[in-house]
C-alpha atoms as a PDB file:
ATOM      1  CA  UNK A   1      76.288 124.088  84.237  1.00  0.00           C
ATOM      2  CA  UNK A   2      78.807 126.166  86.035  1.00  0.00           C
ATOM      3  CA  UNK A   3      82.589 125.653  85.771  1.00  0.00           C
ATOM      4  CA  UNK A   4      83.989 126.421  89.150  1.00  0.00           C
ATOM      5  CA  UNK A   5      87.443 125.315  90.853  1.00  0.00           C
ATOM      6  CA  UNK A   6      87.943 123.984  94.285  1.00  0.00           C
ATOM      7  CA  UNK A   7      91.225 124.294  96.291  1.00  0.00           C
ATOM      8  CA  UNK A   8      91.201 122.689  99.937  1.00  0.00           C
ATOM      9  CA  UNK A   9      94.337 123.208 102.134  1.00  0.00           C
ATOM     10  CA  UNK A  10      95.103 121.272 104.423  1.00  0.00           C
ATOM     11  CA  UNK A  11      97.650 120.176 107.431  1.00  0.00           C
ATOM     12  CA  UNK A  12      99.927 117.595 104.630  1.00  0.00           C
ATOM     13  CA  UNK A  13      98.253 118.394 101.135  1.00  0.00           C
ATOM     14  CA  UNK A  14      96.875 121.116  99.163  1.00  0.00           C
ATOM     15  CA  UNK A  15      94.247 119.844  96.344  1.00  0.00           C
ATOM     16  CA  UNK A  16      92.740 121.262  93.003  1.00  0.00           C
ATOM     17  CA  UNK A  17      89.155 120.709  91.525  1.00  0.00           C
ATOM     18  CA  UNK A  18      88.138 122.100  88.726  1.00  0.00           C
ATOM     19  CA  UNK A  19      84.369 120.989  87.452  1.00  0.00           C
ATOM     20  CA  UNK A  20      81.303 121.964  85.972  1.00  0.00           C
ATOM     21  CA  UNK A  21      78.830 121.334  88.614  1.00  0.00           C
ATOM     22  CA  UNK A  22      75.058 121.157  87.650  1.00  0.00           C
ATOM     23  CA  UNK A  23      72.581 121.873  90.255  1.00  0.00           C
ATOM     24  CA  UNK A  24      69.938 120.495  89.027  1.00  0.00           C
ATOM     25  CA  UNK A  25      70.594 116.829  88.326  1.00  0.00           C
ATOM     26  CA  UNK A  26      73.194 116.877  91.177  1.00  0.00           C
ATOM     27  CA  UNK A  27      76.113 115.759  88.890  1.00  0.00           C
ATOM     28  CA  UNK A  28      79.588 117.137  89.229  1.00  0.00           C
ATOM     29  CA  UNK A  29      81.458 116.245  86.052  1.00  0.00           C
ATOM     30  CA  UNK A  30      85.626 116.513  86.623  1.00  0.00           C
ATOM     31  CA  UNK A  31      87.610 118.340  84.512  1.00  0.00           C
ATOM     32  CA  UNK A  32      90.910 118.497  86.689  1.00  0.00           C
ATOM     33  CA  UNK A  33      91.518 116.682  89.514  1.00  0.00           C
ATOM     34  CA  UNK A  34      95.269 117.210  91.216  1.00  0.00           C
ATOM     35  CA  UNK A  35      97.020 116.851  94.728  1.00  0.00           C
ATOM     36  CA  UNK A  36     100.624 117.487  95.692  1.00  0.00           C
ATOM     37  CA  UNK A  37     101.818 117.083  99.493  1.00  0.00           C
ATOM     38  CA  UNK A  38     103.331 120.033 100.764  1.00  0.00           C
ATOM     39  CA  UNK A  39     103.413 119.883 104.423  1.00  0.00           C
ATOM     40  CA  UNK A  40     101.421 123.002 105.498  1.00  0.00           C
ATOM     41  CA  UNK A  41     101.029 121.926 108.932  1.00  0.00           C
ATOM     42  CA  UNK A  42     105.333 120.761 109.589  1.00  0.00           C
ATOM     43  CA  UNK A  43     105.955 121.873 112.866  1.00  0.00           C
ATOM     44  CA  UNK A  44     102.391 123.860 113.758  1.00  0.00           C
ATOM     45  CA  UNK A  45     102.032 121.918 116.730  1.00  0.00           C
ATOM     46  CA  UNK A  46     105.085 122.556 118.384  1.00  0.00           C
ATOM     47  CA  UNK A  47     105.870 125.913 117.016  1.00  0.00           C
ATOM     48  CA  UNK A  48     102.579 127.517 116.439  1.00  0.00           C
ATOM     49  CA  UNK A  49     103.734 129.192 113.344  1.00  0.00           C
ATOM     50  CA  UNK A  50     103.727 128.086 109.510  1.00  0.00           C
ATOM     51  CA  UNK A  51     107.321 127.162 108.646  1.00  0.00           C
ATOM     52  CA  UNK A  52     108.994 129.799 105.776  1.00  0.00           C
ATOM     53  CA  UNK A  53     109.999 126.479 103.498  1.00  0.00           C
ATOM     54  CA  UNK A  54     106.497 125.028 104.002  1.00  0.00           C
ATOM     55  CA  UNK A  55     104.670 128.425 103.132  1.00  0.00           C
ATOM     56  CA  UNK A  56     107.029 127.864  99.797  1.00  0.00           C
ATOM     57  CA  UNK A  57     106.072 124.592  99.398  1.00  0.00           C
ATOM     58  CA  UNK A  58     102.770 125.784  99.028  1.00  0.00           C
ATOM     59  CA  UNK A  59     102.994 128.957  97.002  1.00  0.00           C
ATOM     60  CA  UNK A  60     104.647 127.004  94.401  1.00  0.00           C
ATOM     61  CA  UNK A  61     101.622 124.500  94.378  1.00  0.00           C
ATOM     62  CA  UNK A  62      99.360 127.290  94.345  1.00  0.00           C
ATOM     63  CA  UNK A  63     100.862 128.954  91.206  1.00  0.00           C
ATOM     64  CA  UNK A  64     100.258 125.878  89.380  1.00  0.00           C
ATOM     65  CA  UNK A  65      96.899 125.678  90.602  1.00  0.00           C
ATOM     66  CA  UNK A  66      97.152 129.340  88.869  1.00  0.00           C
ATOM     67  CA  UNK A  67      97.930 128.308  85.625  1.00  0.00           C
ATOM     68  CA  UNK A  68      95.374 125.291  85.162  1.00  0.00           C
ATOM     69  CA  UNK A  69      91.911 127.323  86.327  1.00  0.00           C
ATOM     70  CA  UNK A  70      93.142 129.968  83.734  1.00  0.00           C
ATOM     71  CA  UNK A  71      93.255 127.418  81.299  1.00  0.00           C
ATOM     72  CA  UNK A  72      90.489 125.880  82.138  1.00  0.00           C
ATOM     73  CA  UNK A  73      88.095 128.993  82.563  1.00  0.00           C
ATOM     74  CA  UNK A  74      86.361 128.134  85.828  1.00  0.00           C
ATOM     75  CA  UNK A  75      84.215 130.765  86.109  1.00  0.00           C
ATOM     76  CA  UNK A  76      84.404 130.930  90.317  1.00  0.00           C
ATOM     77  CA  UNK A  77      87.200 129.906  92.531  1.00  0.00           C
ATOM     78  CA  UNK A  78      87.033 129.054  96.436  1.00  0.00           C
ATOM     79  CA  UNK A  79      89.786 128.146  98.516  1.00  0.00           C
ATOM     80  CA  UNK A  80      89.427 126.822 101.918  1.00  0.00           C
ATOM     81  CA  UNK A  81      92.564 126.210 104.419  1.00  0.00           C
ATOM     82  CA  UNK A  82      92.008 124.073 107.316  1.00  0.00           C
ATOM     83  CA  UNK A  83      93.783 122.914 110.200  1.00  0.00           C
ATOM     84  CA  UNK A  84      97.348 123.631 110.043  1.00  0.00           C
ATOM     85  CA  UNK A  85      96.242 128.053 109.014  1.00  0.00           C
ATOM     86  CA  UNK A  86      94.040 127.886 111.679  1.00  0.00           C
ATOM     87  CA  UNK A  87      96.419 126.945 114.582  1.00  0.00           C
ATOM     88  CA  UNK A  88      99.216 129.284 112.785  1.00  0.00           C
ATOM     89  CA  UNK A  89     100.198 132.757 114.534  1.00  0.00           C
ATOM     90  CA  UNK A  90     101.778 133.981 111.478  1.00  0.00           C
ATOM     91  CA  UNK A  91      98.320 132.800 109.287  1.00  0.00           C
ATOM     92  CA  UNK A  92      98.365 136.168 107.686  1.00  0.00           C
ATOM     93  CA  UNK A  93     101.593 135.270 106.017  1.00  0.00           C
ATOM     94  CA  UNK A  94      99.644 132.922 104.193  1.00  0.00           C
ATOM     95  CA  UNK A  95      96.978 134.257 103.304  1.00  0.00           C
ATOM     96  CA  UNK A  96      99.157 137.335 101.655  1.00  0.00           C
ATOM     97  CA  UNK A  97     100.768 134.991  99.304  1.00  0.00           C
ATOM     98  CA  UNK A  98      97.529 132.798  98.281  1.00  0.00           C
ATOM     99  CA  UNK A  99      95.904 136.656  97.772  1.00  0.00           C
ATOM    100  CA  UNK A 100      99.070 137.797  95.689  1.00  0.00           C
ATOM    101  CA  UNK A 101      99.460 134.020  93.136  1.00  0.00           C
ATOM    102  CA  UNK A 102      95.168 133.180  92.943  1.00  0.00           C
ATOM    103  CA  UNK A 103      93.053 136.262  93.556  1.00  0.00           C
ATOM    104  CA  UNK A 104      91.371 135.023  96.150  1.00  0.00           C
ATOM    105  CA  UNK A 105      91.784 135.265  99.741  1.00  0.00           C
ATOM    106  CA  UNK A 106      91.445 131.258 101.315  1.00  0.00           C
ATOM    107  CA  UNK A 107      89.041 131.128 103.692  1.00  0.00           C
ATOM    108  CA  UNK A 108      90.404 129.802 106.792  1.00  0.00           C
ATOM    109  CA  UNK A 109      87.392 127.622 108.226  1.00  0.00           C
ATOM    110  CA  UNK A 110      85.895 125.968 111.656  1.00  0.00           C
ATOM    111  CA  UNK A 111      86.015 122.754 112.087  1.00  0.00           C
ATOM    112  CA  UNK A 112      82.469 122.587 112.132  1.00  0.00           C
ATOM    113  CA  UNK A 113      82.480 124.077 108.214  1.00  0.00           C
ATOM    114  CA  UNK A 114      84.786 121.746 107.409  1.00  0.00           C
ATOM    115  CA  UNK A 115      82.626 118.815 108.399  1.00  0.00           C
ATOM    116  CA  UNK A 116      79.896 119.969 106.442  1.00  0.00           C
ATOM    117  CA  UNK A 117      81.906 120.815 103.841  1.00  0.00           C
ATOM    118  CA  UNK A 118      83.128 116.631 104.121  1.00  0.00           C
ATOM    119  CA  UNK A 119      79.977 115.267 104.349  1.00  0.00           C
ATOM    120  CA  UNK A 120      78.164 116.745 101.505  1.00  0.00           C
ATOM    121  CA  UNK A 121      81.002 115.741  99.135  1.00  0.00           C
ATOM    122  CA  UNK A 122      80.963 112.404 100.262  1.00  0.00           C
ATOM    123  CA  UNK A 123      77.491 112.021 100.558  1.00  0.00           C
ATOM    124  CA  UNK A 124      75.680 112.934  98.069  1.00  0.00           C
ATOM    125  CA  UNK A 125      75.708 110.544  95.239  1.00  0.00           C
ATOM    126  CA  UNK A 126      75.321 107.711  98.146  1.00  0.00           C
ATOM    127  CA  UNK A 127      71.806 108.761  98.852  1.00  0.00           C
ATOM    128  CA  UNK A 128      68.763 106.095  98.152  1.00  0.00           C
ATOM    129  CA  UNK A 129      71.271 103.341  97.978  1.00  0.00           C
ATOM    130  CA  UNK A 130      69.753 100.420  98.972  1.00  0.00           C
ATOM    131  CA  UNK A 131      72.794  98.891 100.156  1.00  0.00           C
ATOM    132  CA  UNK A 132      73.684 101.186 102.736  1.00  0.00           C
ATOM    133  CA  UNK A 133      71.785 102.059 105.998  1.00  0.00           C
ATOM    134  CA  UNK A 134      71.403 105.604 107.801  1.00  0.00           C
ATOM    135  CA  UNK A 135      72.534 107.650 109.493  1.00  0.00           C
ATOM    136  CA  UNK A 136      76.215 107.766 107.741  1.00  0.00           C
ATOM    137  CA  UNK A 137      79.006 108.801 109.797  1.00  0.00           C
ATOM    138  CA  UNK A 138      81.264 110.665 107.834  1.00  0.00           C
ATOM    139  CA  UNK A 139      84.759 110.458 109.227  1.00  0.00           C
ATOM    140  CA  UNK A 140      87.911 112.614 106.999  1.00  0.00           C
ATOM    141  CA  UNK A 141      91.369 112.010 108.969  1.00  0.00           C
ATOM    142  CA  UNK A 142      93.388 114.741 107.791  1.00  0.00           C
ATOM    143  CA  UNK A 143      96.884 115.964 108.442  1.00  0.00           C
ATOM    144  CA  UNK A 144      96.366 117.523 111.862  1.00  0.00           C
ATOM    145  CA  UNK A 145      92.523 117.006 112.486  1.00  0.00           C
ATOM    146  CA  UNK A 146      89.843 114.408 111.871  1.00  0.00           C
ATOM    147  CA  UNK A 147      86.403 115.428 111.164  1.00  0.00           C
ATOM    148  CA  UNK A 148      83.122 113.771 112.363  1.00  0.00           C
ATOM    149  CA  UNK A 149      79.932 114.515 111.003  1.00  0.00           C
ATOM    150  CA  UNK A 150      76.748 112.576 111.668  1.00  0.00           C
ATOM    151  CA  UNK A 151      73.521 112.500 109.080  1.00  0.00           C
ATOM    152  CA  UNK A 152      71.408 111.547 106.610  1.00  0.00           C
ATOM    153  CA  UNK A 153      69.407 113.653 104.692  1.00  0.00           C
ATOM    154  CA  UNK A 154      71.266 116.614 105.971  1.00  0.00           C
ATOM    155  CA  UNK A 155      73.818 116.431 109.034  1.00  0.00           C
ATOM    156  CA  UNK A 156      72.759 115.871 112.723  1.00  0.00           C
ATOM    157  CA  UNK A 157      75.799 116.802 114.197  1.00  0.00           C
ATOM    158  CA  UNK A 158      79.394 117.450 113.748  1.00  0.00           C
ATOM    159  CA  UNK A 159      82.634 118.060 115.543  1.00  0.00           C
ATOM    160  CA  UNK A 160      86.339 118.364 114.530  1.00  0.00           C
ATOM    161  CA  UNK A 161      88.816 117.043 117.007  1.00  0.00           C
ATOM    162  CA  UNK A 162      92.669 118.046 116.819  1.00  0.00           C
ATOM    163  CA  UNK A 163      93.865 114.575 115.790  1.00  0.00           C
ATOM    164  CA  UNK A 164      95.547 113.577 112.609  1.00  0.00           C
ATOM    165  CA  UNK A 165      98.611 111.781 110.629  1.00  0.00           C
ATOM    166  CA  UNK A 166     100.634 114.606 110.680  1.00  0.00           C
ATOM    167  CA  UNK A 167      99.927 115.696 114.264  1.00  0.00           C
ATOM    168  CA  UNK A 168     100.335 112.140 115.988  1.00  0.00           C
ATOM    169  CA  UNK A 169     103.544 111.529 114.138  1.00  0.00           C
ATOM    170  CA  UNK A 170     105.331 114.710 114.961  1.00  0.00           C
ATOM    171  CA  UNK A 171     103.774 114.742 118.573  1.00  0.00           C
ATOM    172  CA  UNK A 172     104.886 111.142 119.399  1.00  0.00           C
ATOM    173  CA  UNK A 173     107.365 109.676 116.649  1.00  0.00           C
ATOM    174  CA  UNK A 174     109.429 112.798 116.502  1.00  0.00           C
ATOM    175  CA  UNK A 175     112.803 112.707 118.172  1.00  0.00           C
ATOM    176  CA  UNK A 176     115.558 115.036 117.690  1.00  0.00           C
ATOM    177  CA  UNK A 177     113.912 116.070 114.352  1.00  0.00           C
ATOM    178  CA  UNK A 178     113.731 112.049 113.189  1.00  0.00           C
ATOM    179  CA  UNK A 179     110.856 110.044 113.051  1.00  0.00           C
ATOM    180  CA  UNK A 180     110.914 106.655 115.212  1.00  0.00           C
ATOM    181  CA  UNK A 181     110.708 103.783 112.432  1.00  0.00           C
ATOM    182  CA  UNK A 182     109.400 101.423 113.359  1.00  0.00           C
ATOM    183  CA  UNK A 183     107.708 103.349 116.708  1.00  0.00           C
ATOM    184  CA  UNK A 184     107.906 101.588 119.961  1.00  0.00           C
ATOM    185  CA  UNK A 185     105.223  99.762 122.235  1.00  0.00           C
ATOM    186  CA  UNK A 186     105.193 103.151 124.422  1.00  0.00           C
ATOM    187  CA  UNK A 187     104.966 105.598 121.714  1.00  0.00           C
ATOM    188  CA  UNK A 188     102.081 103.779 119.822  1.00  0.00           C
ATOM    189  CA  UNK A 189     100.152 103.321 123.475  1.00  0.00           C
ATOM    190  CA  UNK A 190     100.478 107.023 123.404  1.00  0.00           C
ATOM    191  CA  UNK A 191      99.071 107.792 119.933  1.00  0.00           C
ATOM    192  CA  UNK A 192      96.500 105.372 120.768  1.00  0.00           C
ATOM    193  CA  UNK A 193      95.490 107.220 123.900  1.00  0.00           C
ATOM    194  CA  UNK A 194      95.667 110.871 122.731  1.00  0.00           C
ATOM    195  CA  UNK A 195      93.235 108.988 119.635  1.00  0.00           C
ATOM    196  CA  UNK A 196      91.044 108.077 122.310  1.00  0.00           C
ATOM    197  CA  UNK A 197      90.713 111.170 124.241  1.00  0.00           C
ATOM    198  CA  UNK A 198      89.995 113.008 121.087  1.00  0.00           C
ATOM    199  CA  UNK A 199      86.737 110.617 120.406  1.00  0.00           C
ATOM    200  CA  UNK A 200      85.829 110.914 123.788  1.00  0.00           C
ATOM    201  CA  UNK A 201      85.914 114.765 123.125  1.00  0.00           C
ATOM    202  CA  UNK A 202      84.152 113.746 119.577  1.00  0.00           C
ATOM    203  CA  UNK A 203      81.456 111.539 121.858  1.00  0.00           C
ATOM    204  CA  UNK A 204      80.698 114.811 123.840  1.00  0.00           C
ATOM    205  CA  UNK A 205      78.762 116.239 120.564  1.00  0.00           C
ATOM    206  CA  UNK A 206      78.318 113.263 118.078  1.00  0.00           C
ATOM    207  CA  UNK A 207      76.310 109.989 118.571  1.00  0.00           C
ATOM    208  CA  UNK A 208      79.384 107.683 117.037  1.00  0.00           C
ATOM    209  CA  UNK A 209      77.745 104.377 118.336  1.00  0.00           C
ATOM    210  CA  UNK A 210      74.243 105.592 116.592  1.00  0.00           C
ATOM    211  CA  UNK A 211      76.156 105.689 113.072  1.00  0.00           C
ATOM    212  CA  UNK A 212      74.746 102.958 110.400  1.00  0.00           C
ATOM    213  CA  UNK A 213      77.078 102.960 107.782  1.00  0.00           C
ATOM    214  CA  UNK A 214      80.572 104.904 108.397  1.00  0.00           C
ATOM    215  CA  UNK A 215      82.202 106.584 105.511  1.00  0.00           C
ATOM    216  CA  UNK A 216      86.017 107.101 105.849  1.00  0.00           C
ATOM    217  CA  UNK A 217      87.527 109.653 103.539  1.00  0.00           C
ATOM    218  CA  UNK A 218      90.853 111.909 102.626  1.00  0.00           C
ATOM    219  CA  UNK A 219      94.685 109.934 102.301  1.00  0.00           C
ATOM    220  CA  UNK A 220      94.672 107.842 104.623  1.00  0.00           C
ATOM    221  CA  UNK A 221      92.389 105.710 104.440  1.00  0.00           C
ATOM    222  CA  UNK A 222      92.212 105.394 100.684  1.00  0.00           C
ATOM    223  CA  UNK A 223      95.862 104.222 101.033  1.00  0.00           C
ATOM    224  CA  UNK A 224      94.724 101.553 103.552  1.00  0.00           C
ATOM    225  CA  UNK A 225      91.948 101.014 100.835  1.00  0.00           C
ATOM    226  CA  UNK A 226      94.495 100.403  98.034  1.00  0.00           C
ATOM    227  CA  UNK A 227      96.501  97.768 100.133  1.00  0.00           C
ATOM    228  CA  UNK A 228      93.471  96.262 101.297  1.00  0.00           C
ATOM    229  CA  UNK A 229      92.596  95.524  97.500  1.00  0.00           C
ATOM    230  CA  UNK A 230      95.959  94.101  96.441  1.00  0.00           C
ATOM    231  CA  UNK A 231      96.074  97.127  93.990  1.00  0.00           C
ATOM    232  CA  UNK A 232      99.896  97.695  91.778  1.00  0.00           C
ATOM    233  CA  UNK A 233      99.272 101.152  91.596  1.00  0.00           C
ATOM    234  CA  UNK A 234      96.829 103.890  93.064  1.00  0.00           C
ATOM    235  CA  UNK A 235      93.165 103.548  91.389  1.00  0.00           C
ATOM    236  CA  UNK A 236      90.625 106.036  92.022  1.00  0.00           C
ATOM    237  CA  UNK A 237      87.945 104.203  90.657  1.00  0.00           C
ATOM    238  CA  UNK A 238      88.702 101.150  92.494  1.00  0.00           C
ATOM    239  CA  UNK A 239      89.201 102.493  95.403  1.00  0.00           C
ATOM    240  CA  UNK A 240      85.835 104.917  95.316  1.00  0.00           C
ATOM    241  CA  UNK A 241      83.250 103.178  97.310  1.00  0.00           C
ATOM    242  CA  UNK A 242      85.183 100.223  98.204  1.00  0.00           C
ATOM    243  CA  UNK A 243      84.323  98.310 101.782  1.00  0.00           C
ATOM    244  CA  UNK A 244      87.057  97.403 103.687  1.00  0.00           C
ATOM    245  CA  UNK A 245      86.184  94.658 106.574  1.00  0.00           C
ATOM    246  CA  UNK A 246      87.309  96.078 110.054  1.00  0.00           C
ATOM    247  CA  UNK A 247      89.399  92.638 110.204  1.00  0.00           C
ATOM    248  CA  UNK A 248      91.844  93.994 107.072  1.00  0.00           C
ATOM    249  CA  UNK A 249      91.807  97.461 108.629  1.00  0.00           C
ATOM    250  CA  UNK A 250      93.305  95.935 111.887  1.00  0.00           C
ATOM    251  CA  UNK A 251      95.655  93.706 110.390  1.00  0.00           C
ATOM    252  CA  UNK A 252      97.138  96.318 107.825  1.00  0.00           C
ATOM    253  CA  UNK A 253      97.987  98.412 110.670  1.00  0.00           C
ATOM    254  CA  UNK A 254      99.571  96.479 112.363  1.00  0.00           C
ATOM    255  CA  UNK A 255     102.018  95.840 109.642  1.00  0.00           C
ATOM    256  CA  UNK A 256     102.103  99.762 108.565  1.00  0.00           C
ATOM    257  CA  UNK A 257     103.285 100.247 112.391  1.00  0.00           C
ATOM    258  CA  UNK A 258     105.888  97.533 112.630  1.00  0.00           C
ATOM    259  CA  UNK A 259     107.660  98.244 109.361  1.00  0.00           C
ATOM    260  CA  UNK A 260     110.358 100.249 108.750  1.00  0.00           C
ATOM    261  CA  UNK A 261     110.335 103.316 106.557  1.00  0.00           C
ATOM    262  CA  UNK A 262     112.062 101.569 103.280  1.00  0.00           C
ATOM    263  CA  UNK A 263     109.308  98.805 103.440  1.00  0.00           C
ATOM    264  CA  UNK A 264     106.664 101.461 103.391  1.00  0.00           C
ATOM    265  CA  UNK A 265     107.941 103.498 100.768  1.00  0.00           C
ATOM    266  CA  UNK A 266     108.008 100.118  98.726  1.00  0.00           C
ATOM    267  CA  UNK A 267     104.589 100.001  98.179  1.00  0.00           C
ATOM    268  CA  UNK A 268     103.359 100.651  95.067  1.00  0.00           C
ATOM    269  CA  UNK A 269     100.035 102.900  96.358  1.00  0.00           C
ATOM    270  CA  UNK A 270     102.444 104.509  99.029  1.00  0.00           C
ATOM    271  CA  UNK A 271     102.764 108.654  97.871  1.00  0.00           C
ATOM    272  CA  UNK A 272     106.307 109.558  98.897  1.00  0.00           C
ATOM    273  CA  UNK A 273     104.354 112.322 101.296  1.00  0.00           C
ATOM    274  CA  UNK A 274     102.280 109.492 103.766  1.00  0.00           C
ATOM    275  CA  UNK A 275     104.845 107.155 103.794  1.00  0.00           C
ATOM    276  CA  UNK A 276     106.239 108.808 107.775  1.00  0.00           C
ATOM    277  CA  UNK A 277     102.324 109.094 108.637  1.00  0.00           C
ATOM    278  CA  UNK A 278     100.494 106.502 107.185  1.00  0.00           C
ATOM    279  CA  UNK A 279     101.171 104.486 110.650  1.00  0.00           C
ATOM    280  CA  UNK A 280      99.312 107.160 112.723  1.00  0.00           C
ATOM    281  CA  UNK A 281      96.640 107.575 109.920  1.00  0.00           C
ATOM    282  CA  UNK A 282      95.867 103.859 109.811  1.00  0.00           C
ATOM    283  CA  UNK A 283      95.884 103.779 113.928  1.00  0.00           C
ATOM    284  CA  UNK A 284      93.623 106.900 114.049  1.00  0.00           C
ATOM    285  CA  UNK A 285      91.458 104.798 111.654  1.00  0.00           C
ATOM    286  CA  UNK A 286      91.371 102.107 113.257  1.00  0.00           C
ATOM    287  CA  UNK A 287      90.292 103.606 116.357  1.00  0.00           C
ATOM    288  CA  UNK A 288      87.776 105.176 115.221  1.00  0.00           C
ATOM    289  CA  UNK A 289      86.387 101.477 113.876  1.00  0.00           C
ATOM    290  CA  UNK A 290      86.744  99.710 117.162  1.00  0.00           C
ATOM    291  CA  UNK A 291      85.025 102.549 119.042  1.00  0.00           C
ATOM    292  CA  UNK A 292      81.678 102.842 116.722  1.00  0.00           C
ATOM    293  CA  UNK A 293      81.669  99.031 116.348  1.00  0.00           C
ATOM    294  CA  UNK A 294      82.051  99.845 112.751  1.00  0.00           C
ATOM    295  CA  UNK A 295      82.599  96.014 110.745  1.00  0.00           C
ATOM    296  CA  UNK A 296      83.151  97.889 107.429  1.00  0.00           C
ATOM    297  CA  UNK A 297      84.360 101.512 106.270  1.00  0.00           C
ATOM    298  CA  UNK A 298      82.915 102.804 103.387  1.00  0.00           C
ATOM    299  CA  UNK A 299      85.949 104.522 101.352  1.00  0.00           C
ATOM    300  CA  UNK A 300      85.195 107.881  99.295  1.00  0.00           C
ATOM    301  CA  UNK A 301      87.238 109.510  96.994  1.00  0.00           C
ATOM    302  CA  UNK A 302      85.025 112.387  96.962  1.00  0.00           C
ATOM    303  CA  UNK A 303      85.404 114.650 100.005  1.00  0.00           C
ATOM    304  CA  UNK A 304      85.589 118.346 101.002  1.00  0.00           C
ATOM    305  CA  UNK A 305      87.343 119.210  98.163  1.00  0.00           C
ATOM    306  CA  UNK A 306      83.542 118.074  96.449  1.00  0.00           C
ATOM    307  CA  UNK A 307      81.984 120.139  98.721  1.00  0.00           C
ATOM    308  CA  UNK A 308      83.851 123.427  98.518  1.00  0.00           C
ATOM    309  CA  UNK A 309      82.649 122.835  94.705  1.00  0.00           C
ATOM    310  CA  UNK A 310      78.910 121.748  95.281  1.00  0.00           C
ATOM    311  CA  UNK A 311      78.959 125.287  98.108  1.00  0.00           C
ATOM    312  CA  UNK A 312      79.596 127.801  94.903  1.00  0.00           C
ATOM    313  CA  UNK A 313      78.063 125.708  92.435  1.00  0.00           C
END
């Protein structure tokens, strides 16, 4: 057994694992599991720089992240930033102040690691189901990129594609600094089309139509996954492995994308950070379903964050 800790970065969350991982039997046993939304990625797309009260934002999460792998005594520690550091000018800002609060300097990844990284945490305690045909398609719509990662036994193919909640909802929602709630007919036609230029992109390197079984991880869609269920409250283990019918998909985004902000925030599975992207998510999701011909997504709890673990394990 080896006690490591996991941080992934991203464009709208930063998230802590802490577990002792056993190579040999392939189990990964949690010890600390935590995520707080911090908005890496507000403004990147516009701007092209990380934001001075977002970089806070972060560094605060980050000394807390501190304080629990001391407690806990992981032995190793790898942190991985993703989309939001890697579009950033002033990155090195960043990665100063993650050096300075953890020790260890976050490893600002491709897209292509990233997928990897997504697939093997989702992946690997679904292998010799029965239930569940190959290859998998691995999709993780993140903050301000979506990863998709064909395989089975190991991956086939795998490309990242600069679409995700955060990015659709500033590019297209944003007006004057406020978000459109509800959006309009126009502005959701042109979510849906920048969506669909990004899978064409996606098409260029992955087989989507070839995928058997598609796996949908990271926010969300395990918020889509907890409304789909009926659930009062957010459930992990519920939600893990759930299969949500392409039917329920369609018809909770249509509501998520015709309600207003207060109606949103409402819901009981809702985290006060996806309730202004959540729309985008579910339409990015949604896309994705109606262009593999997908009649189910398979929803994971386990992700990159998993992976980063399983890579130092």
């Amino acid at each position: 057994m080896k006690r490591v800790a996991a941080i992934d970065c991203g464009t709208n969350s930063i998230r802590l694992l802490v577990a002792d991982a056993d190579p040999e039997t392939g189990e990964l046993k949690d010890l600390d599991r935590r995520m707080q939304i911090v908005r890496l990625g507000q403004g990147v797309d516009r701007t092209g720089r990380l934001a001075p009260e977002a970089l806070e934002r972060t560094f605060a999460a980050c000394r807390e992240y501190a304080a629990v792998i001391k407690e806990l005594s992981a032995e190793r520690v790898r942190f991985v930033a993703t989309s939001a550091s890697r579009d950033a000018d002033n990155r090195d800002d960043f990665v100063r102040g993650v050096v300075d609060i953890l020790g260890v300097e976050p490893e600002v990844i491709t897209g292509d690691q990233e997928a990897e990284f997504s697939f093997t945490g989702a992946t690997k305690e679904l292998t010799g189901r029965a239930d569940l045909e190959l290859p998998y398609l691995v999709v993780d719509i993140g903050g301000g990129s979506t990863e998709f990662v064909l395989g089975g036994d190991a991956v086939r193919a795998a490309r990242s594609v600069d679409v995700g909640c955060v990015r659709m909802t500033e590019r297209h929602l944003l007006r004057d600094g406020v978000i459109t709630d509800p959006p309009s007919p126009d502005q959701i036609a042109a979510i849906k089309a920048d969506i669909a230029r990004a899978l064409d992109h996606a098409e260029e390197a992955v087989p989507l139509a070839e995928a058997a079984t598609l796996v949908g991880l990271a926010g969300s869609v395990t918020t889509i996954a907890a409304i789909a269920l009926g659930l009062t409250g957010y459930d992990s283990e519920a939600i893990h492995h759930s299969r949500i019918p392409l039917a329920r998909v369609r018809e909770i985004t249509g509501d998520l994308v015709a309600s207003t902000h207060a109606q949103r925030a409402a819901n009981p599975v809702m985290h006060p950070g996806r309730v202004d992207v959540i729309a985008a998510g579910a339409l990015v999701l949604l896309s994705i379903m109606e262009r593999t011909g997908a009649e189910e997504v398979v929803v994971s709890e386990h992700d990159i964050l998993d992976g980063i673990a399983w890579s130092i394990a």
